[in-house]
N, C-alpha and C. Protein backbone atom coordinates (compact mmCIF):
# COMPACT_ATOMS: atom_id res chain seq x y z
N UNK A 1 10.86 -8.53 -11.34
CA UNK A 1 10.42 -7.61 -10.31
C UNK A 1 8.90 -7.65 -10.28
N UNK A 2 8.66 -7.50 -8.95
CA UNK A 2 6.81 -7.59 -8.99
C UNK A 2 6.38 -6.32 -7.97
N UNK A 3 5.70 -5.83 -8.30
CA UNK A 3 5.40 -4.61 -8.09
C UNK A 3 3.92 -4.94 -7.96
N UNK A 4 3.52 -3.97 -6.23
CA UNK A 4 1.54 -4.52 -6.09
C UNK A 4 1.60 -3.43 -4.99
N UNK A 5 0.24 -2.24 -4.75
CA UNK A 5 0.02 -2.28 -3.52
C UNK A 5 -0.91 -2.83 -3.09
N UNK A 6 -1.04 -2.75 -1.82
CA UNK A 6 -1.40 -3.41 -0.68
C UNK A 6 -2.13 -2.94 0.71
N UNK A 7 -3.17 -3.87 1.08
CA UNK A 7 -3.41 -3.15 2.10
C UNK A 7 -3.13 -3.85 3.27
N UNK A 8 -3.05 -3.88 4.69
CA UNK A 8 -3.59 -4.79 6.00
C UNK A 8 -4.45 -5.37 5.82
N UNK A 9 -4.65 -6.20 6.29
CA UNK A 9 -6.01 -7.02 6.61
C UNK A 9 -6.75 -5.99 7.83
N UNK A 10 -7.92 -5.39 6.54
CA UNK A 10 -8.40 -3.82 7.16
C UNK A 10 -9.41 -4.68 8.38
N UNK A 11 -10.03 -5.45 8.08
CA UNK A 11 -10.80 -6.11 9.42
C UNK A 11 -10.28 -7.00 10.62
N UNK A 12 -9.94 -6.68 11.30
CA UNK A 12 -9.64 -7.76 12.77
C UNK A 12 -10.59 -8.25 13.09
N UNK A 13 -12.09 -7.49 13.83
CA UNK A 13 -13.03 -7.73 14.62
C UNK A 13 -14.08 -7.44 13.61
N UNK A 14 -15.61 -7.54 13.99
CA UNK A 14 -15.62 -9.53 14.73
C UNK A 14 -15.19 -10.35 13.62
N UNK A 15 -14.71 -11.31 14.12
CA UNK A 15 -14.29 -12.39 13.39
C UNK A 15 -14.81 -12.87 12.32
N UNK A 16 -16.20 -12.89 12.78
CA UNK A 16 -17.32 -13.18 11.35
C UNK A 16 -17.39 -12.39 10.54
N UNK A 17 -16.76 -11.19 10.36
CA UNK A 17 -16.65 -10.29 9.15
C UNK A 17 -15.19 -10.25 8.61
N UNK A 18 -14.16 -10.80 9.54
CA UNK A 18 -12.90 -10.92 9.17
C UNK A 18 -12.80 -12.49 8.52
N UNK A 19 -13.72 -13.30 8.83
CA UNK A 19 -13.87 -14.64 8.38
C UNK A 19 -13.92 -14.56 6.63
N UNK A 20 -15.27 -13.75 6.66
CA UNK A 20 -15.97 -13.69 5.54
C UNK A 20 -15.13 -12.70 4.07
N UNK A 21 -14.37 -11.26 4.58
CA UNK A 21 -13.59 -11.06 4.44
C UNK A 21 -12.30 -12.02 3.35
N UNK A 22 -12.19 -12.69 4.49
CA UNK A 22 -10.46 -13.53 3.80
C UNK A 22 -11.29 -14.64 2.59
N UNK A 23 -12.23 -15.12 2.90
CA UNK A 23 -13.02 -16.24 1.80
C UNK A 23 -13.16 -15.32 1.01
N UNK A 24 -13.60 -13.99 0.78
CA UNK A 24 -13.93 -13.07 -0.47
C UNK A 24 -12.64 -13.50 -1.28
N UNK A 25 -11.56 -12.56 -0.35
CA UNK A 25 -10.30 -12.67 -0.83
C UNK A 25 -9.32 -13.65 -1.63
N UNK A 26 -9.84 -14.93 -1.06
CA UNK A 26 -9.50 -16.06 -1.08
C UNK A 26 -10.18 -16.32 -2.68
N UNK A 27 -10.94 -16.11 -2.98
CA UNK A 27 -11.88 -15.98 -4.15
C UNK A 27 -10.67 -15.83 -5.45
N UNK A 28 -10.29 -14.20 -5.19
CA UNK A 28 -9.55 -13.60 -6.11
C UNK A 28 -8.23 -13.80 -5.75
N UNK A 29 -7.93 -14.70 -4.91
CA UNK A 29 -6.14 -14.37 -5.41
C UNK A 29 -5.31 -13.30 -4.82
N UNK A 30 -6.29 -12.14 -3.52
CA UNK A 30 -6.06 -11.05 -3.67
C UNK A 30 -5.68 -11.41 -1.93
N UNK A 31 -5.70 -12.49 -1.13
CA UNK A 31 -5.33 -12.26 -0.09
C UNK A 31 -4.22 -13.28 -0.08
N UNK A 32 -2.64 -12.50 0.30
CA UNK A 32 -1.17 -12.96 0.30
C UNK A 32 -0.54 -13.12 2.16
N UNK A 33 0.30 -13.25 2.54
CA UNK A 33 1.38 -13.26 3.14
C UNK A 33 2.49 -12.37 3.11
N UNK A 34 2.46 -11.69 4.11
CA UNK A 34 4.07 -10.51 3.98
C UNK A 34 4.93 -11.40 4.48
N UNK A 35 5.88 -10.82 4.43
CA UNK A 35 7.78 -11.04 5.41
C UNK A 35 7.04 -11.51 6.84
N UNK A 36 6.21 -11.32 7.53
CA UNK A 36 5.74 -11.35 8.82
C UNK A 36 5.02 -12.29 9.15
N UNK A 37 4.46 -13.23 7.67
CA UNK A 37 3.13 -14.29 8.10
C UNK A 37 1.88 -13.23 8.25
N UNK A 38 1.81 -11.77 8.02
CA UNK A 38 0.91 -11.03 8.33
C UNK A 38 0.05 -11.13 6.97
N UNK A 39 -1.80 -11.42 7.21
CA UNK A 39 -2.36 -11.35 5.82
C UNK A 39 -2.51 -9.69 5.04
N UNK A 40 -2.32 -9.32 4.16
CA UNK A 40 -2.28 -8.27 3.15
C UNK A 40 -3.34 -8.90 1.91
N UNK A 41 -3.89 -7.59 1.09
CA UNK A 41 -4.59 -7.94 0.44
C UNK A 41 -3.65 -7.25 -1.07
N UNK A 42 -3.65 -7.68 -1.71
CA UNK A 42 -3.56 -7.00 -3.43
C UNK A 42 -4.52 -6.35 -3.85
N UNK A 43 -4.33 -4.69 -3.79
CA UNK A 43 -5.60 -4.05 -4.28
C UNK A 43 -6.36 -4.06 -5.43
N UNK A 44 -5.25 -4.60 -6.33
CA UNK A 44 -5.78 -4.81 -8.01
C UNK A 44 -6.78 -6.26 -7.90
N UNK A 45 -6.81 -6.97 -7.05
CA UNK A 45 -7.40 -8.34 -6.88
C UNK A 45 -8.58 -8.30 -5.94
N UNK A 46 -9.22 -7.06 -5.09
CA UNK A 46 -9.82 -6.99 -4.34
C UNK A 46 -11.21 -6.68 -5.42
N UNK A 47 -11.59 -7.80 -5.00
CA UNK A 47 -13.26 -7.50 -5.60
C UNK A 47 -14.43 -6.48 -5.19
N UNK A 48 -15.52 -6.64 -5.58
CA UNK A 48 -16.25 -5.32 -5.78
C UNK A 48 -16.73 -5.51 -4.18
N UNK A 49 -17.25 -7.08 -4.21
CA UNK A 49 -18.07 -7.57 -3.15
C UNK A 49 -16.77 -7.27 -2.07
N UNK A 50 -15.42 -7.56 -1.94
CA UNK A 50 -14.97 -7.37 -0.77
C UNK A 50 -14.33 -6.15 -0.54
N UNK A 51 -14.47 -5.00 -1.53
CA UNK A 51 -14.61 -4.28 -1.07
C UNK A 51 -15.54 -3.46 -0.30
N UNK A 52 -16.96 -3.52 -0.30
CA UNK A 52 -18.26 -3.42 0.08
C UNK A 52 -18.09 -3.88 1.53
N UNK A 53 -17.59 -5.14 1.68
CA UNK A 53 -17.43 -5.64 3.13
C UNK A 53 -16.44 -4.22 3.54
N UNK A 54 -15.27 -4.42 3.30
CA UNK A 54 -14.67 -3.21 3.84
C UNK A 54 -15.43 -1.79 3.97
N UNK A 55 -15.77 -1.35 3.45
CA UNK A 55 -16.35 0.06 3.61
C UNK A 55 -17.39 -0.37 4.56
N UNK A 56 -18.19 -1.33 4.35
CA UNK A 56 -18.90 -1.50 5.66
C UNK A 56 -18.62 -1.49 7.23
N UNK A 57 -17.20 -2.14 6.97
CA UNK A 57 -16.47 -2.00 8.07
C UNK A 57 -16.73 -0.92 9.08
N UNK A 58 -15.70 -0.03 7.82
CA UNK A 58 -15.10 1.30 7.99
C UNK A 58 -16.78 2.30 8.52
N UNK A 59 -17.52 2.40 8.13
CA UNK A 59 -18.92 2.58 8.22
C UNK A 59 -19.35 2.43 9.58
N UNK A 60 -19.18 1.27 10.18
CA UNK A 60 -20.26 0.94 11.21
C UNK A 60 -19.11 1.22 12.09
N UNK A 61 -17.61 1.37 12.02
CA UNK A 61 -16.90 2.52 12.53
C UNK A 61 -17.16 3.90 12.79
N UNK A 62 -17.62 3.94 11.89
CA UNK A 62 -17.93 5.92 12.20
C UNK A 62 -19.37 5.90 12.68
N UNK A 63 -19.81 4.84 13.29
CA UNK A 63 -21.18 4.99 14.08
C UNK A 63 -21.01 5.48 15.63
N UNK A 64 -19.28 4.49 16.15
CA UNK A 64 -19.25 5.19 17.10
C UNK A 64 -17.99 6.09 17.31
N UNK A 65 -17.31 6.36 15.90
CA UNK A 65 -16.25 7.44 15.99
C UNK A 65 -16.41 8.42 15.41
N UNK A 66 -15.80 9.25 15.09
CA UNK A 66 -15.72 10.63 15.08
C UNK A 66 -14.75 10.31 13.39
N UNK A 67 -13.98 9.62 13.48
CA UNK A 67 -12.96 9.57 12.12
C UNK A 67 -12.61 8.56 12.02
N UNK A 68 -11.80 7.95 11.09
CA UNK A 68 -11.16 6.62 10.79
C UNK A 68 -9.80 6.60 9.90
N UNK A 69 -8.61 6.28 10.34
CA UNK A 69 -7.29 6.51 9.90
C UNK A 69 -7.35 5.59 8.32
N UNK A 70 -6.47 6.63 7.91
CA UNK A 70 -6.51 5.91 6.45
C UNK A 70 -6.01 4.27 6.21
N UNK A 71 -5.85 3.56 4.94
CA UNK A 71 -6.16 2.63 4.89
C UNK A 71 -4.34 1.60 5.10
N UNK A 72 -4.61 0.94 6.18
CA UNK A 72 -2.78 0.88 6.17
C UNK A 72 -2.25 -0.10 5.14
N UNK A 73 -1.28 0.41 4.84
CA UNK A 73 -0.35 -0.37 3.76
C UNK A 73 0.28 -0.11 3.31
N UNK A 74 0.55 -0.12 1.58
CA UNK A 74 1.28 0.38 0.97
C UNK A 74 1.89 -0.35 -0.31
N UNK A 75 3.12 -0.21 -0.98
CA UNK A 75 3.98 -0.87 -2.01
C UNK A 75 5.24 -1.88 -1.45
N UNK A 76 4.36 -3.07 -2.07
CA UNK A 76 5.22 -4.39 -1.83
C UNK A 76 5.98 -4.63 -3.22
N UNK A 77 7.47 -4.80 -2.69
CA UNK A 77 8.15 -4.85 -3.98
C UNK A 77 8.74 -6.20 -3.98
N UNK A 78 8.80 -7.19 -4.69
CA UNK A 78 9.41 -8.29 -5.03
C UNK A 78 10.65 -8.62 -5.39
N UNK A 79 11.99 -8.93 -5.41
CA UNK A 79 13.00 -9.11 -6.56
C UNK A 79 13.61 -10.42 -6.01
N UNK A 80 13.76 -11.36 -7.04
CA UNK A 80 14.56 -12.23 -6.78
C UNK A 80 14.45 -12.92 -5.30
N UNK A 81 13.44 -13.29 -4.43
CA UNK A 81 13.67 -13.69 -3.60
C UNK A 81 13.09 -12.69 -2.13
N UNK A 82 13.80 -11.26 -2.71
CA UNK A 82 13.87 -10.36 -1.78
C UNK A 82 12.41 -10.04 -1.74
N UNK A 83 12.25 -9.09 -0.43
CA UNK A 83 11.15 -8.56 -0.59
C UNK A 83 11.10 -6.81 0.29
N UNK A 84 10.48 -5.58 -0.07
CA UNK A 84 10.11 -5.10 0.45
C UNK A 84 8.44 -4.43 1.02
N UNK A 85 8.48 -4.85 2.32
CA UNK A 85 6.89 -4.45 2.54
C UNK A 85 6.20 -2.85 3.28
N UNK A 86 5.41 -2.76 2.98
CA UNK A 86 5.21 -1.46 3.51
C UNK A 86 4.98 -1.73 5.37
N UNK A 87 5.42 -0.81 6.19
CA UNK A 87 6.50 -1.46 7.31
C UNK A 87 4.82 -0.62 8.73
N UNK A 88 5.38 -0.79 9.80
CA UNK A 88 4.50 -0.44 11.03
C UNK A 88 4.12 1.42 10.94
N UNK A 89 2.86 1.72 10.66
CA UNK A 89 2.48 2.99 10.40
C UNK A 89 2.68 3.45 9.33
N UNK A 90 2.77 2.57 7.88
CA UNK A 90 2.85 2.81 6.82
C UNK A 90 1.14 2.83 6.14
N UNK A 91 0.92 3.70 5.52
CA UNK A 91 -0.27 3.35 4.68
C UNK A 91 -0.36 3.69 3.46
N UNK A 92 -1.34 3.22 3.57
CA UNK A 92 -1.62 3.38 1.52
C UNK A 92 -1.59 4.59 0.70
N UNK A 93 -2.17 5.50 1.46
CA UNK A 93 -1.47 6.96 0.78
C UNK A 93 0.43 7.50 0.88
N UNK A 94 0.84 6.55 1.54
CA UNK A 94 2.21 6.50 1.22
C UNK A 94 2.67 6.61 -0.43
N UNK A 95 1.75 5.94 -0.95
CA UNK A 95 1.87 6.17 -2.81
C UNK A 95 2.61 7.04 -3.03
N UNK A 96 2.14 8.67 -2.29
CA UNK A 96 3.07 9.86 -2.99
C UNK A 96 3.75 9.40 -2.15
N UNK A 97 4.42 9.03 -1.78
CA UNK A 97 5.84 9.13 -1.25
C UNK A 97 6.80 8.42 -3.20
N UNK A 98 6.19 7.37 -3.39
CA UNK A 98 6.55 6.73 -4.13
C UNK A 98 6.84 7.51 -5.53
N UNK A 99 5.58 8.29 -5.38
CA UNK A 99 5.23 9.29 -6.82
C UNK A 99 6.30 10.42 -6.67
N UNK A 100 6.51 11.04 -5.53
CA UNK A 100 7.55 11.93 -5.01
C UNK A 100 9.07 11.46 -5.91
N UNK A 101 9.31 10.22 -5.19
CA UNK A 101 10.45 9.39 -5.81
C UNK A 101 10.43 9.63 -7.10
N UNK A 102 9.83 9.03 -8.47
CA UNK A 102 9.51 9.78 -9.55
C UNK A 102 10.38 11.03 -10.13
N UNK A 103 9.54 11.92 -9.16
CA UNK A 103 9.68 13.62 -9.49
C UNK A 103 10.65 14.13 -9.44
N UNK A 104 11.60 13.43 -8.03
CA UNK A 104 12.81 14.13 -7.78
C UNK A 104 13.97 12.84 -7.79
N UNK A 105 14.51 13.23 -8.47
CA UNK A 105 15.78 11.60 -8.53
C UNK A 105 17.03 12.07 -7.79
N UNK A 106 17.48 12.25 -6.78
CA UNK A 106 18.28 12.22 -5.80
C UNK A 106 18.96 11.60 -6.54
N UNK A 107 20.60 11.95 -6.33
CA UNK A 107 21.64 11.70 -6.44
C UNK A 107 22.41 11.06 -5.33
N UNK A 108 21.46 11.71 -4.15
CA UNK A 108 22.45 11.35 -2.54
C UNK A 108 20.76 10.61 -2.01
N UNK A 109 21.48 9.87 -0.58
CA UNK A 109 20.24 9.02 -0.57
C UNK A 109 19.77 10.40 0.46
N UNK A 110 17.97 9.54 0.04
CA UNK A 110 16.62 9.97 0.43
C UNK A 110 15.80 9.87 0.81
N UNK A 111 14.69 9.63 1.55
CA UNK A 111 14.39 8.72 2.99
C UNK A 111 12.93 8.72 1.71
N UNK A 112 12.67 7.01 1.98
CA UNK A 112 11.40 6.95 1.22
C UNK A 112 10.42 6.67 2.46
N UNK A 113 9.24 7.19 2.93
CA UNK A 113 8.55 6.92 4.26
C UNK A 113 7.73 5.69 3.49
N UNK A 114 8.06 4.56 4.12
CA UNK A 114 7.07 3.14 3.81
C UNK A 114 6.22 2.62 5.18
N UNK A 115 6.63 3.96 6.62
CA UNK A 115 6.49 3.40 7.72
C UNK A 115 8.31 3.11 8.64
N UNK A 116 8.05 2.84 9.54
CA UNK A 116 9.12 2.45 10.04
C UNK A 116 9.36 1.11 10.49
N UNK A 117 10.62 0.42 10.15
CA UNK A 117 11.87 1.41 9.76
C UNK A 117 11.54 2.01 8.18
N UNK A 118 11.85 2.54 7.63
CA UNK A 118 11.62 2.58 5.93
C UNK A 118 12.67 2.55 5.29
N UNK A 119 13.35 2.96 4.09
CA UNK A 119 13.88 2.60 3.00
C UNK A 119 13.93 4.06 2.68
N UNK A 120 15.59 3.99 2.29
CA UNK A 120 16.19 5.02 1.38
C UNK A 120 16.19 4.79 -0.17
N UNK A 121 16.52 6.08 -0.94
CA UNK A 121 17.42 5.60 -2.14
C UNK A 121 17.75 7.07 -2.77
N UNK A 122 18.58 6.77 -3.85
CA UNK A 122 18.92 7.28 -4.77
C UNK A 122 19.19 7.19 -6.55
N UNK A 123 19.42 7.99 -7.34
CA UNK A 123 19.68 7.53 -8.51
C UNK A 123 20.50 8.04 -9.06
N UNK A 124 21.43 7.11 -9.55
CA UNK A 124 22.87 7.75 -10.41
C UNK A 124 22.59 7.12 -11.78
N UNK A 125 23.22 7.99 -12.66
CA UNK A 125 22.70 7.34 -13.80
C UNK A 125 21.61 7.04 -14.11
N UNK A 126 21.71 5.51 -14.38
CA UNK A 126 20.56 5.20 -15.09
C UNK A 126 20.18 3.97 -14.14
N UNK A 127 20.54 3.97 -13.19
CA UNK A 127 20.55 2.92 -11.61
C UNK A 127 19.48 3.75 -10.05
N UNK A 128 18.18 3.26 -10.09
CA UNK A 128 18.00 3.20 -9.23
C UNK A 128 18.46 2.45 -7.79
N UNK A 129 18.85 3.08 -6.76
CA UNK A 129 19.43 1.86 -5.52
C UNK A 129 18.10 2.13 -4.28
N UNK A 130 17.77 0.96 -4.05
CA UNK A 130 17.04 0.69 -2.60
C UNK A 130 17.61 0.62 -1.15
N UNK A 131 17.28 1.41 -0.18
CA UNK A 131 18.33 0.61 0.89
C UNK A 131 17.37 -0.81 1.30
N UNK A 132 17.97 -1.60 1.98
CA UNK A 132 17.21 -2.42 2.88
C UNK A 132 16.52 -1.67 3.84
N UNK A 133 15.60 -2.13 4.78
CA UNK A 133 14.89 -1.03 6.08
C UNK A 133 16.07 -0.67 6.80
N UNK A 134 15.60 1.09 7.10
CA UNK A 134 16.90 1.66 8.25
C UNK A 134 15.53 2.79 8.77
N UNK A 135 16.12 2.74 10.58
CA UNK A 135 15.39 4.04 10.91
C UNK A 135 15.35 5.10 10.60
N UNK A 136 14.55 6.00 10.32
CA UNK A 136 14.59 7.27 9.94
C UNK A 136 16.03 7.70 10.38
N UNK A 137 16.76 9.05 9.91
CA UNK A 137 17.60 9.56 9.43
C UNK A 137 19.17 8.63 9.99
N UNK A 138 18.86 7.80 9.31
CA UNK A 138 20.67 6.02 10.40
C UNK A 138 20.53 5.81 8.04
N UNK A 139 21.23 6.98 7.59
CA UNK A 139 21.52 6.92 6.24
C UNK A 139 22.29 5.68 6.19
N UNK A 140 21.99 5.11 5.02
CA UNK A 140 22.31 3.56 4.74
C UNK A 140 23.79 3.64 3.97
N UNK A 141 24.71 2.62 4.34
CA UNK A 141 25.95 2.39 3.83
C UNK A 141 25.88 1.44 2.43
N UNK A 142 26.81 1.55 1.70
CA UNK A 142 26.88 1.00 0.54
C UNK A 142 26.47 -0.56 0.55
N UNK A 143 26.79 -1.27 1.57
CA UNK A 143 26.72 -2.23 1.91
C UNK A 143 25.16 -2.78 2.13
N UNK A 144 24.49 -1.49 2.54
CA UNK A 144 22.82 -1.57 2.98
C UNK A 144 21.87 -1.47 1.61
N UNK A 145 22.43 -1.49 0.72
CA UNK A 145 21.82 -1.49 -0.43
C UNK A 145 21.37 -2.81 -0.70
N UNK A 146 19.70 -3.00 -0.84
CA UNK A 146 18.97 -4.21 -1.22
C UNK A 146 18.34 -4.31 -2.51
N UNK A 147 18.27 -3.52 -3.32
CA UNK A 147 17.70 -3.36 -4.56
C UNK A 147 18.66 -2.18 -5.56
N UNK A 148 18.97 -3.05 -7.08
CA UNK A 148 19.53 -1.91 -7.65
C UNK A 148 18.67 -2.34 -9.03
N UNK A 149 18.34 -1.17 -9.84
CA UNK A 149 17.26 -1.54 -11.00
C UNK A 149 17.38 -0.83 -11.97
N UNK A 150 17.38 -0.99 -13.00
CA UNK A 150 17.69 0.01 -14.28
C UNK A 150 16.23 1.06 -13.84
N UNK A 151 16.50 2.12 -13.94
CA UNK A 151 15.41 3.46 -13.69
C UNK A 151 14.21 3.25 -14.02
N UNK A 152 14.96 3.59 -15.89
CA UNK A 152 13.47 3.76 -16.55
C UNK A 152 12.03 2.06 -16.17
N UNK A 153 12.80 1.08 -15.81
CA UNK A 153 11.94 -0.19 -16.59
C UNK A 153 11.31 -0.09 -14.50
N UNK A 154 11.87 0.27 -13.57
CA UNK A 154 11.13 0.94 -11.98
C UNK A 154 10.50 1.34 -12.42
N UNK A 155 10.43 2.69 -12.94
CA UNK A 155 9.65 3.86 -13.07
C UNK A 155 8.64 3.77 -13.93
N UNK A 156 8.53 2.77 -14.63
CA UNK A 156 7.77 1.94 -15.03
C UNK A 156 6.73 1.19 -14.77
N UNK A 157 7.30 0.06 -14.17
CA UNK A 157 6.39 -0.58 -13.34
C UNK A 157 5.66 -0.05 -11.92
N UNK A 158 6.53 1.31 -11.96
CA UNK A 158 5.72 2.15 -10.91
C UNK A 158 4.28 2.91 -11.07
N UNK A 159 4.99 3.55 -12.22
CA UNK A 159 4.02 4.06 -12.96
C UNK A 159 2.45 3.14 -13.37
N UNK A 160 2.53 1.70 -13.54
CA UNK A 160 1.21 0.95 -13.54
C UNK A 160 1.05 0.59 -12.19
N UNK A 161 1.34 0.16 -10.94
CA UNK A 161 1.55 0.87 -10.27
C UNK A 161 0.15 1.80 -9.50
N UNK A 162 0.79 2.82 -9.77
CA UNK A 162 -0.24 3.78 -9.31
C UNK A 162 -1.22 4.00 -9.87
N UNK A 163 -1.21 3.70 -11.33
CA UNK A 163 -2.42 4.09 -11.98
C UNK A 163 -3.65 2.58 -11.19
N UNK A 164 -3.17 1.62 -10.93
CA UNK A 164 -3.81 0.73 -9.76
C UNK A 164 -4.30 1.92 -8.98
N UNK A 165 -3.89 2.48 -8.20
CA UNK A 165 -3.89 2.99 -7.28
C UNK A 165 -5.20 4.51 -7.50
N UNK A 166 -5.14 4.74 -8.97
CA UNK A 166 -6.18 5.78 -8.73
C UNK A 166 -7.35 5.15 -9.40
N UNK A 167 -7.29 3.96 -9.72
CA UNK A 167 -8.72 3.04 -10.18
C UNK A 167 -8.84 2.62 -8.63
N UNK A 168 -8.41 2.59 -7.62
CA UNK A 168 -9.10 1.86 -6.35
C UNK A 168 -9.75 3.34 -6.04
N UNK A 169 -9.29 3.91 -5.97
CA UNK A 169 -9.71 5.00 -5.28
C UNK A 169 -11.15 5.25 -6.27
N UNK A 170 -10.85 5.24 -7.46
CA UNK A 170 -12.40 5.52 -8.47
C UNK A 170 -13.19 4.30 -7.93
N UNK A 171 -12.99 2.68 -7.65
CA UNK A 171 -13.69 2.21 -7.25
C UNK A 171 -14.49 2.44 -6.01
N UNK A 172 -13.65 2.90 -5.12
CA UNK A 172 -14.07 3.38 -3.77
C UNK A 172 -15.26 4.25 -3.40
N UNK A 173 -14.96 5.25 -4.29
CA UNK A 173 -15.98 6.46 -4.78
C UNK A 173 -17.21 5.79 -5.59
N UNK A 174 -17.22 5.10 -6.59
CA UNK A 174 -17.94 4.06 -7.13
C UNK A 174 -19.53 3.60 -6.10
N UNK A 175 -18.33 2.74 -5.33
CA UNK A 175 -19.47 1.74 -4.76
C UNK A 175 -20.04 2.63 -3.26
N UNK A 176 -19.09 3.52 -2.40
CA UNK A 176 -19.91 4.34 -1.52
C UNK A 176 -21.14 4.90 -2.05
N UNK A 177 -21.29 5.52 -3.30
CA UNK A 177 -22.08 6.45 -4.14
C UNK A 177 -23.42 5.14 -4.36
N UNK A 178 -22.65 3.92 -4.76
CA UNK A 178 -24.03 3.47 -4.98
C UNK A 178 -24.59 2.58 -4.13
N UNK A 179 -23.83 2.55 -2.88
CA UNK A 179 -24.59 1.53 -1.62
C UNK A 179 -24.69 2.52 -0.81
N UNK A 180 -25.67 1.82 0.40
CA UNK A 180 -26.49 2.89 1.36
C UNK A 180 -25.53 2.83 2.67
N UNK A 181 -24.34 3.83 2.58
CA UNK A 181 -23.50 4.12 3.88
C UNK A 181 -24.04 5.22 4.11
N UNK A 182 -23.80 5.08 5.71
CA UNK A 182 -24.39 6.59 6.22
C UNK A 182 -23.69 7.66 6.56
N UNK A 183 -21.78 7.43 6.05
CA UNK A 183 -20.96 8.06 6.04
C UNK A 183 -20.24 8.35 5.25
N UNK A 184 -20.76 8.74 3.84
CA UNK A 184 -20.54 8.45 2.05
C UNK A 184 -18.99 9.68 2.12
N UNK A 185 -19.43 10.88 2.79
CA UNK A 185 -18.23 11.62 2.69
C UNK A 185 -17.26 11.54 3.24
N UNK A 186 -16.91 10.55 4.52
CA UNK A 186 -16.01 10.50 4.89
C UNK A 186 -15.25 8.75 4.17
N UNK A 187 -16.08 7.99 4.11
CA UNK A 187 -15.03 7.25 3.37
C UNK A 187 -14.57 7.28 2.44
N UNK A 188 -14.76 8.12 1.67
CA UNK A 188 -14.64 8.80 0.18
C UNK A 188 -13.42 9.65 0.78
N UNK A 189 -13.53 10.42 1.29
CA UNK A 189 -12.24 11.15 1.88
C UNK A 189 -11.09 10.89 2.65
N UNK A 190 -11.69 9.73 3.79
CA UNK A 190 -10.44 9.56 4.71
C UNK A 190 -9.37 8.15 4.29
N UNK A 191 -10.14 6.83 3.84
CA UNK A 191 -9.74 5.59 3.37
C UNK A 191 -7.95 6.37 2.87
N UNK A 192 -8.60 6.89 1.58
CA UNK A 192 -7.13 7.11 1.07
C UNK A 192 -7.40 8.16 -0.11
N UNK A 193 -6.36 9.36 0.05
CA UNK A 193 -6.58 10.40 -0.74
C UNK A 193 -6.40 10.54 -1.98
């Protein structure tokens, strides 16, 4: 099982920063391929320097906006072949959704939001089950089950995981604090909570 989150390829435009961007990436290992041919980055692999590009981004965004939606993505899960990706209007603070999962172990399935369509599950025993993607509340049949995993050794690899997940965020805070953006509190706040 491989367990990573993930972001979009946060730059589209201009090209010359989305160019420069994917060569960072390209560097570390940290820019992949989803289910879609769509590029995603590995946040644990995103360097200091490309992150800097990003916040710059995000930055010369709020020159002529008002706000900037958090950072889209989410938890890409691997098994055997399979894959699940974090899906259309999914983002990276989706995490608690994940951390949620954790807290409360459902017995009956439970809508995990990855975006839509997203992914159910439940846990019996000592068996976590995944559905494959289903639209919000189209509860998945036995048959729709794409992932089944012993609990504890998920909850596990979830658990490192997120702790990824609150070192990006310390990085984030990090490098706004020590480069000259002119919007230090909001990318610190809005990127991802």
């Amino acid at each position: 099982m491989e367990l990573s989150f993930i972001i979009n390829n946060p730059i589209e435009s201009p090209q010359a920063e989305a160019d420069k961007a994917k060569r960072e990436a390209n560097i570390t290992g940290g820019l992949v391929e989803d289910e879609y041919g769509d590029e995603v980055y590995i946040i644990s692999k995103i360097s200091d320097s490309l992150l800097k590009i990003i916040l710059q981004y995000y930055d010369n965004i709020l020159a002529s906006e008002d706000h900037i939606l958090p950072l889209e993505g989410g938890l890409w899960l691997e098994h055997e072949g399979e894959s699940i990706y974090p899906q259309c209007c999914g983002e990276l603070n989706d995490y608690s959704n994940w951390q949620e999962m954790m807290e409360n172990p459902f017995e009956t399935w439970h809508i995990l939001w990855i975006g839509h369509p997203c992914v159910y599950y439940c846990m019996k025993d000592d068996l976590l089950y995944l559905s494959d993607y289903q639209e919000p509340d189209n509860f998945p049949e036995e048959e729709n089950i794409k992932f089944t995993f012993q609990r504890q050794l998920f909850l596990d690899q979830l658990s490192t995981g997120l702790k990824e997940i609150e070192i990006f965020k310390q990085r984030i805070s990090r490098i706004v604090d020590e480069e000259n953006f002119r919007h230090k509190e909001v990318l610190k706040s809005s990127l991802i909570i």
